[in-house]
Protein backbone atom coordinates (compact mmCIF):
# COMPACT_ATOMS: atom_id res chain seq x y z
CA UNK A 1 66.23 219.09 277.93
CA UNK A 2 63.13 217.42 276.99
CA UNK A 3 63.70 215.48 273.14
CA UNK A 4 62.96 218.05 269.92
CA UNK A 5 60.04 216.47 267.97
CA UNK A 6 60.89 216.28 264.84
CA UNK A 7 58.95 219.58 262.92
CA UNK A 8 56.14 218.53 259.94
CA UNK A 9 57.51 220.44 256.92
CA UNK A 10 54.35 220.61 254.48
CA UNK A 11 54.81 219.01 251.02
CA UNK A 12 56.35 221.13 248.06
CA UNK A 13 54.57 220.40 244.65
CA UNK A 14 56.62 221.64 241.55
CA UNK A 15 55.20 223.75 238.75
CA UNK A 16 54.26 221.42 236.06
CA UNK A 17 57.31 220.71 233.38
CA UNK A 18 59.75 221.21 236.44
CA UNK A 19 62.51 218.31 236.89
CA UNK A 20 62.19 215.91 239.79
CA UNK A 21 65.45 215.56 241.77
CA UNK A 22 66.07 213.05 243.90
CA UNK A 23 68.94 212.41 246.34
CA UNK A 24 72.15 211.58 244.58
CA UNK A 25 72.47 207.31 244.23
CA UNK A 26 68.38 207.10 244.08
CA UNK A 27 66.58 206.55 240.62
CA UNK A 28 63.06 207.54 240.78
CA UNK A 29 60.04 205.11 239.26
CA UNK A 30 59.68 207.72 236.78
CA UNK A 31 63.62 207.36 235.26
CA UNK A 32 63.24 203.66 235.64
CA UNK A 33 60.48 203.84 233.52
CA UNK A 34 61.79 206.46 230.72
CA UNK A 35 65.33 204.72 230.96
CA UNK A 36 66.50 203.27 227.24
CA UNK A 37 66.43 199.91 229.15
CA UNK A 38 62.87 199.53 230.11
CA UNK A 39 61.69 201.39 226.69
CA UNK A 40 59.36 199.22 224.53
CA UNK A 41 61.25 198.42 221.74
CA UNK A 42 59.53 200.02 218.28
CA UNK A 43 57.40 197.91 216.16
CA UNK A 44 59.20 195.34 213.02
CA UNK A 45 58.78 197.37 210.21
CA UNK A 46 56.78 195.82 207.25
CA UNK A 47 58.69 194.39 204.74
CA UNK A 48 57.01 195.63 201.23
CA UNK A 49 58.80 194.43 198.78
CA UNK A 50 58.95 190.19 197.78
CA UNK A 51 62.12 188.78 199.61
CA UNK A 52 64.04 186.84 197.41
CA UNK A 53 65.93 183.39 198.76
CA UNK A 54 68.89 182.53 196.54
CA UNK A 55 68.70 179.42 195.57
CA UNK A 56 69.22 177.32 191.66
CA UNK A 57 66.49 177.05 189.88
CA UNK A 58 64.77 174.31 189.06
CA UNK A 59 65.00 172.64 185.85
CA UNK A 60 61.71 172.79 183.53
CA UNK A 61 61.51 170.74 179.68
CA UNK A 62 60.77 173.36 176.95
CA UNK A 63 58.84 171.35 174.32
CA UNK A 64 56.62 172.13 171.62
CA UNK A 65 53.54 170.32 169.73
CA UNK A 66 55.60 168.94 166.50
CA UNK A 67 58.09 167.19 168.96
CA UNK A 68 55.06 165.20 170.05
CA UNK A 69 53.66 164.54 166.72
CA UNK A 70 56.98 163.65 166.09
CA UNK A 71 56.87 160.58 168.01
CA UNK A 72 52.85 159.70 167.90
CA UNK A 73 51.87 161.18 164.80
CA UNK A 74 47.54 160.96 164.51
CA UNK A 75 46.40 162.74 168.03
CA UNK A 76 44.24 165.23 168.34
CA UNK A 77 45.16 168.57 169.02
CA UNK A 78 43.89 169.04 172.54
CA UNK A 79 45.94 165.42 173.09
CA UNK A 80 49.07 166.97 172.68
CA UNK A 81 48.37 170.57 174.53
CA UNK A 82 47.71 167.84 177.50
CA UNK A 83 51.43 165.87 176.85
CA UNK A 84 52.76 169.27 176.83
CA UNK A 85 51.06 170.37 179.76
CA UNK A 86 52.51 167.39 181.51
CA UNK A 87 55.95 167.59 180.81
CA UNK A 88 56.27 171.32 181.60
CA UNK A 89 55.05 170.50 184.73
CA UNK A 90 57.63 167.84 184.99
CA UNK A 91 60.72 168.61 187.42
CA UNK A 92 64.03 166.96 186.18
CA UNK A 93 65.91 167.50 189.26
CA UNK A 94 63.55 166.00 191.10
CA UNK A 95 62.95 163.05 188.69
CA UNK A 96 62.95 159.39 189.98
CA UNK A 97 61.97 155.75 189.20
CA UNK A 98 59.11 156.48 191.79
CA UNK A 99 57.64 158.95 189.61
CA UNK A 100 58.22 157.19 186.93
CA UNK A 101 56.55 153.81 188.10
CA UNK A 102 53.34 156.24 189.23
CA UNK A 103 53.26 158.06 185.72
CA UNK A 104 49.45 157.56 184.73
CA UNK A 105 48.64 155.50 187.07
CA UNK A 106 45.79 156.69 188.46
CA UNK A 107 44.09 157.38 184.91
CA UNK A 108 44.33 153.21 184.62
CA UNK A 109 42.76 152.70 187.70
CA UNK A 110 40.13 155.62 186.97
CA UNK A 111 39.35 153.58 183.92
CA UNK A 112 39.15 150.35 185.69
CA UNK A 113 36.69 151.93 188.00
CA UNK A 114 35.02 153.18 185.47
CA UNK A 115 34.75 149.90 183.23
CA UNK A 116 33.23 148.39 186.39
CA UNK A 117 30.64 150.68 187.02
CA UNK A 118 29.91 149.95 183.45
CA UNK A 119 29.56 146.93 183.51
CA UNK A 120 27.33 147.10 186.87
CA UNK A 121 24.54 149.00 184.70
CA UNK A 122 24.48 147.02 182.09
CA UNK A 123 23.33 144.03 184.48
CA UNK A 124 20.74 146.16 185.72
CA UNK A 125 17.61 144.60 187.05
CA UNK A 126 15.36 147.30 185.20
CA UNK A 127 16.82 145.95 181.30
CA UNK A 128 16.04 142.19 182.66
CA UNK A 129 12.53 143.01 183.87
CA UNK A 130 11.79 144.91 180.57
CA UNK A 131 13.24 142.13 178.29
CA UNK A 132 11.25 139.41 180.23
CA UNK A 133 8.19 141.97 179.57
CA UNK A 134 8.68 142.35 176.12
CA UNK A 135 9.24 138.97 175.53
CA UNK A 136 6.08 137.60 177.02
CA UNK A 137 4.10 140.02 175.20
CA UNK A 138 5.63 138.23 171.69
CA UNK A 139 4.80 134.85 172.79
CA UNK A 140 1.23 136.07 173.21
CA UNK A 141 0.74 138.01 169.99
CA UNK A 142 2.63 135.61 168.29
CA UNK A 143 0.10 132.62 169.57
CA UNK A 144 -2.67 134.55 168.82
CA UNK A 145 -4.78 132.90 165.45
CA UNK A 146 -6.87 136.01 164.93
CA UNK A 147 -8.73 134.06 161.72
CA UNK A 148 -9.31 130.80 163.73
CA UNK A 149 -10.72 133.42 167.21
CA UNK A 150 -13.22 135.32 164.38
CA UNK A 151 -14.36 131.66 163.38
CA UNK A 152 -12.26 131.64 159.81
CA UNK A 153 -10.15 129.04 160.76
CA UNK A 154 -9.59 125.76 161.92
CA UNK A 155 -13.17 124.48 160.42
CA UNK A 156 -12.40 121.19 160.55
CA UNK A 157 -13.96 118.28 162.84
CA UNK A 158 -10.56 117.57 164.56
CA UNK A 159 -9.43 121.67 164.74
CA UNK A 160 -12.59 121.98 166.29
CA UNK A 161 -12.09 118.93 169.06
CA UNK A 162 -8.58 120.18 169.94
CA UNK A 163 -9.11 123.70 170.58
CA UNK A 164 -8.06 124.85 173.74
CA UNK A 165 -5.77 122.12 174.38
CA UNK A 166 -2.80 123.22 171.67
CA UNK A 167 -0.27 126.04 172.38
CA UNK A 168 -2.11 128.51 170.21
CA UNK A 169 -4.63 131.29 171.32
CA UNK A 170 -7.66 130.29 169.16
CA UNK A 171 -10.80 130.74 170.89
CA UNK A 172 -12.57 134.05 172.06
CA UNK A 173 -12.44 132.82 175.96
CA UNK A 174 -8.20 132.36 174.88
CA UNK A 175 -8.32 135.72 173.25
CA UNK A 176 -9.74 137.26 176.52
CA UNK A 177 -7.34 135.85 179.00
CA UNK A 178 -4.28 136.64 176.57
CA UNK A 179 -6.24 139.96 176.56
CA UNK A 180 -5.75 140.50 180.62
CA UNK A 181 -2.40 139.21 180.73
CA UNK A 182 -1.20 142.03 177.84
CA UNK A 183 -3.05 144.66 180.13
CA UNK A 184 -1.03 143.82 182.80
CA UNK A 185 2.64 143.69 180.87
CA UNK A 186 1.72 147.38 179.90
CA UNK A 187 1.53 148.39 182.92
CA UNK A 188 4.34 147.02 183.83
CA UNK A 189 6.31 148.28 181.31
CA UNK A 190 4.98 151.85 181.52
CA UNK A 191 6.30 151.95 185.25
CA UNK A 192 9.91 150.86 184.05
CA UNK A 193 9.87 153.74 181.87
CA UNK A 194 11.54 156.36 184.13
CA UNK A 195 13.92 153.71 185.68
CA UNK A 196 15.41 152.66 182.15
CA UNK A 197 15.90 156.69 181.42
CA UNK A 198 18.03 157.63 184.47
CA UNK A 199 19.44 154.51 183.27
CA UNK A 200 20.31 155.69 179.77
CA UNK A 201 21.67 158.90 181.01
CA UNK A 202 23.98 157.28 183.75
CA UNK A 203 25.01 155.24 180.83
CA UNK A 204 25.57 158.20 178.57
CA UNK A 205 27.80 160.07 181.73
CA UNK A 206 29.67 157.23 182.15
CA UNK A 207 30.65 156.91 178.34
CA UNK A 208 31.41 160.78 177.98
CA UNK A 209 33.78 160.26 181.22
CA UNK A 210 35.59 157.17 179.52
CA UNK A 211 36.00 159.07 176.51
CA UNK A 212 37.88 161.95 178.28
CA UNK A 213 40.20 159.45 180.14
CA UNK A 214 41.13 158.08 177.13
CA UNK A 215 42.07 161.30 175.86
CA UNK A 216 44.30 161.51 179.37
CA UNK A 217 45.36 158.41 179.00
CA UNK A 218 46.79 159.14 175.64
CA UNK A 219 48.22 162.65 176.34
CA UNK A 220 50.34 160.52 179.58
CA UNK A 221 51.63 157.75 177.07
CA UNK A 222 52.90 160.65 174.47
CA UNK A 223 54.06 162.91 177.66
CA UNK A 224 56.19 159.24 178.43
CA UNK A 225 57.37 158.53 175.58
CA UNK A 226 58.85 162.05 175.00
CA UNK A 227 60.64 162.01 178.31
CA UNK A 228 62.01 158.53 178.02
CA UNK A 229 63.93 159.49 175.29
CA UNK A 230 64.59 163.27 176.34
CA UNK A 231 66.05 161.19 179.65
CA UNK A 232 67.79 158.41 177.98
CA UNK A 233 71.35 160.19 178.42
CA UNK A 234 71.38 161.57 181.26
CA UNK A 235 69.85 158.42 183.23
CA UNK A 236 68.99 155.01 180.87
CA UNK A 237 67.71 153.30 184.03
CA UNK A 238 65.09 155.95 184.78
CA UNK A 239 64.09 156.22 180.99
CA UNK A 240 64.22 152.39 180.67
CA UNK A 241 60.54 153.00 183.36
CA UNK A 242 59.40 155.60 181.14
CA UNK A 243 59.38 153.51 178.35
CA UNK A 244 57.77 150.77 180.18
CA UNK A 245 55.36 153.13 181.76
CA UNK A 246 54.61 153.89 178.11
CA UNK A 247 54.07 150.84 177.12
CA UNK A 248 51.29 149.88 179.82
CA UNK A 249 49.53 153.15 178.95
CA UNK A 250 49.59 152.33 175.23
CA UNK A 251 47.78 148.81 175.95
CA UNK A 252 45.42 150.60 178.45
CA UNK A 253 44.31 153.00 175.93
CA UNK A 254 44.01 149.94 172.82
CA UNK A 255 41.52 148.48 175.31
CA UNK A 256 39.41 151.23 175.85
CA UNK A 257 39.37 152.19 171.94
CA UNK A 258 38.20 148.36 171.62
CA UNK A 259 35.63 148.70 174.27
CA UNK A 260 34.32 151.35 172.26
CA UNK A 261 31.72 149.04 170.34
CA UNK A 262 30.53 147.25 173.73
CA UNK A 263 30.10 150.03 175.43
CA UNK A 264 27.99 151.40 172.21
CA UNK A 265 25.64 148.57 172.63
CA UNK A 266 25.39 148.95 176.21
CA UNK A 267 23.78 152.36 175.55
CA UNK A 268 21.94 150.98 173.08
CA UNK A 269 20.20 148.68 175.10
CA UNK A 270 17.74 150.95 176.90
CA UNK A 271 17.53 153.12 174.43
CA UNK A 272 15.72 150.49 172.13
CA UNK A 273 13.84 149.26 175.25
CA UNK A 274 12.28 153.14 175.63
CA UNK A 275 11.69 152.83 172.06
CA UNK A 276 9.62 149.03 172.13
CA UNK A 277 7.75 151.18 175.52
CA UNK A 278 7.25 155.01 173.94
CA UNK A 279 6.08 153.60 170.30
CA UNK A 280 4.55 150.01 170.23
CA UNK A 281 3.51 149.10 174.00
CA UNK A 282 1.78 153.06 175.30
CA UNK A 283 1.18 153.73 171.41
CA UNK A 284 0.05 150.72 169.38
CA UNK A 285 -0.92 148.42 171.82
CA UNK A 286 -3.96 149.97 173.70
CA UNK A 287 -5.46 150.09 170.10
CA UNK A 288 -4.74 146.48 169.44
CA UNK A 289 -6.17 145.45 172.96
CA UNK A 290 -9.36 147.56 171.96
CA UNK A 291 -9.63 145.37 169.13
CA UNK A 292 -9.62 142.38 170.45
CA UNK A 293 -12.05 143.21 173.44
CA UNK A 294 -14.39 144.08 170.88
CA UNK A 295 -13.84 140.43 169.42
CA UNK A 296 -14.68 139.13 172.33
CA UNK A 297 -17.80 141.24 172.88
CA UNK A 298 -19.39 140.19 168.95
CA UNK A 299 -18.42 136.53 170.23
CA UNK A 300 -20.64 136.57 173.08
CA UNK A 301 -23.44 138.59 171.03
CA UNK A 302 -22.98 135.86 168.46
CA UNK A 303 -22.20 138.45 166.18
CA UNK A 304 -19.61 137.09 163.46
CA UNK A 305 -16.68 139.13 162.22
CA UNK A 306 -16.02 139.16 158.49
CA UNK A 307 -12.62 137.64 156.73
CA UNK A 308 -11.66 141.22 156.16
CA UNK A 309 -12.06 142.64 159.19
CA UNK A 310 -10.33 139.77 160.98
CA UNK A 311 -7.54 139.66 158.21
CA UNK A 312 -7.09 143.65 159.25
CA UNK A 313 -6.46 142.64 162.57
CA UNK A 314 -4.02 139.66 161.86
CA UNK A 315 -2.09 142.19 159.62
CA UNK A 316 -1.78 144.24 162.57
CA UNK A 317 -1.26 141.84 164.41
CA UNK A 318 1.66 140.75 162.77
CA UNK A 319 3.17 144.91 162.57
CA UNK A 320 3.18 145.22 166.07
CA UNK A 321 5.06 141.77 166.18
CA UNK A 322 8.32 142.73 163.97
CA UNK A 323 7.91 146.26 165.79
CA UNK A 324 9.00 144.58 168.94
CA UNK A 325 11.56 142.12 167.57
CA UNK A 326 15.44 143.34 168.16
């Protein structure tokens, strides 16, 4: 007999929902995929609450203002809120010679910065200028013989043969180069005006800032103190640094209270500079310069001045001079 070919049965599709068997030993895709093993696990669930770690904890110093005062009696109050700040921050377990070595350390080198910077501005080229300036401007006024320049001086045969040879401003043609020169120191001085007020405020900034470090500085030498001797039983050896640490702080802040008075006249400096600029050299100067234009003007008219007009002038004259001294 010929070989049966084998028959095409057509393709049976379930009703939807109906199970999918499979020959006995065979797992389909479909129960690979929905077996427990290949199931994504489900998603961590969110932990709401604040887990808490056991653990011993650490070891804070409960002070209060009087024990401060106490021990440094004369601070100011917001002094000893910053001691006490400090040593509730303060961690005894973790407490070592380290720590206390570093205690305020950085405040002292914050106020050795800050000394220097000082120091820097007070050397600044703009005071120099102004003080070479303003001193100038003296030697002129001061050499200036207003009685002798309106011809009511120096009548005599030899005044008359050694004028313009003597150190003294004397003669109208003086008077008008001692005229050009102050012109020109005004000027001067006007321009440094802006220069020596940033300086004054930089000055100012920098004395507010070493006035709150001392106040740091002071809080950190009380904060010391208290723990050296809170310390002292427990460990000598660390409270034996604390004490020493102290100590430094305590010198650090006598030297800035003693710097006080430098640093006053420091800031003083410009300041009275601003003052010689603002209310003798813009203000009573350009009238003074008027004055003695017009001097030379009546010399060259021959036009003579009288003794009390040119004993006006010398009185002025000699105003605007102790306005400019120091």
């Amino acid at each position: 007999m010929p070989p049966t070919k084998d028959k095409l049965r057509p393709t049976v599709i379930g009703a939807p929902g109906a199970s999918l068997r499979t020959p006995a030993g065979v797992r389909s895709e479909a129960q690979d995929v929905l077996s427990p093993a290949r199931r994504v696990p489900a998603a961590t669930p969110v932990v709401r609450q604040p887990t808490a770690i056991p653990g011993a904890e650490r070891k804070r110093i409960e002070v209060a203002v009087s024990d401060f005062q106490a021990l440094s009696p004369g601070a100011a109050a917001g002094v000893y809120e910053q001691a006490r700040a400090l040593v509730g921050a303060f961690v005894v377990d973790k407490a070592s010679q380290r720590k206390a070595i570093l205690w305020g350390h950085n405040l002292q080198q914050v106020h050795g910065d800050l000394v220097t910077e000082m120091l820097a501005l007070a050397r600044s080229p703009v005071l120099r200028h102004v003080e070479g300036y303003l001193a100038r401007m003296m030697d002129i006024l001061g050499s200036i013989d207003i009685m002798a320049v309106c011809g009511h001086g120096g009548d005599s045969l030899v005044g008359r043969l050694f004028q313009g040879i003597n150190s003294r401003i004397d003669t109208p043609g003086e008077l008008a180069q001692a005229q050009a020169e102050l012109e020109q120191l005004l000027a001067l001085m006007g321009g440094a005006l802006d220069p020596l007020l940033d300086l004054k405020d930089r000055l100012l900034r920098l004395s507010r800032s070493m006035e709150g470090t001392a106040a740091q500085v002071e809080a950190s030498a009380i904060g010391t103190l208290f723990l050296s001797e809170r310390l002292r039983q427990g460990d000598a050896a660390l409270a034996q640094c604390f004490v020493e640490r102290s100590t430094s702080l305590t010198q650090t802040l006598v030297q800035m209270r003693q710097a006080g008075s430098t640093r006053e006249i420091q800031i003083e400096q410009p300041i009275r500079l601003i003052g010689a600029i603002q209310n003798v050299a813009l203000v009573v100067m350009p009238a003074f310069i008027g004055s003695i234009a017009s001097i030379a003007t009546l010399s060259a008219s021959k036009t003579t001045i009288s003794p009390t007009e040119a004993g006006e002038l010398a009185y002025r004259l000699r105003d605007i001079i102790s306005q400019l001294k120091p």
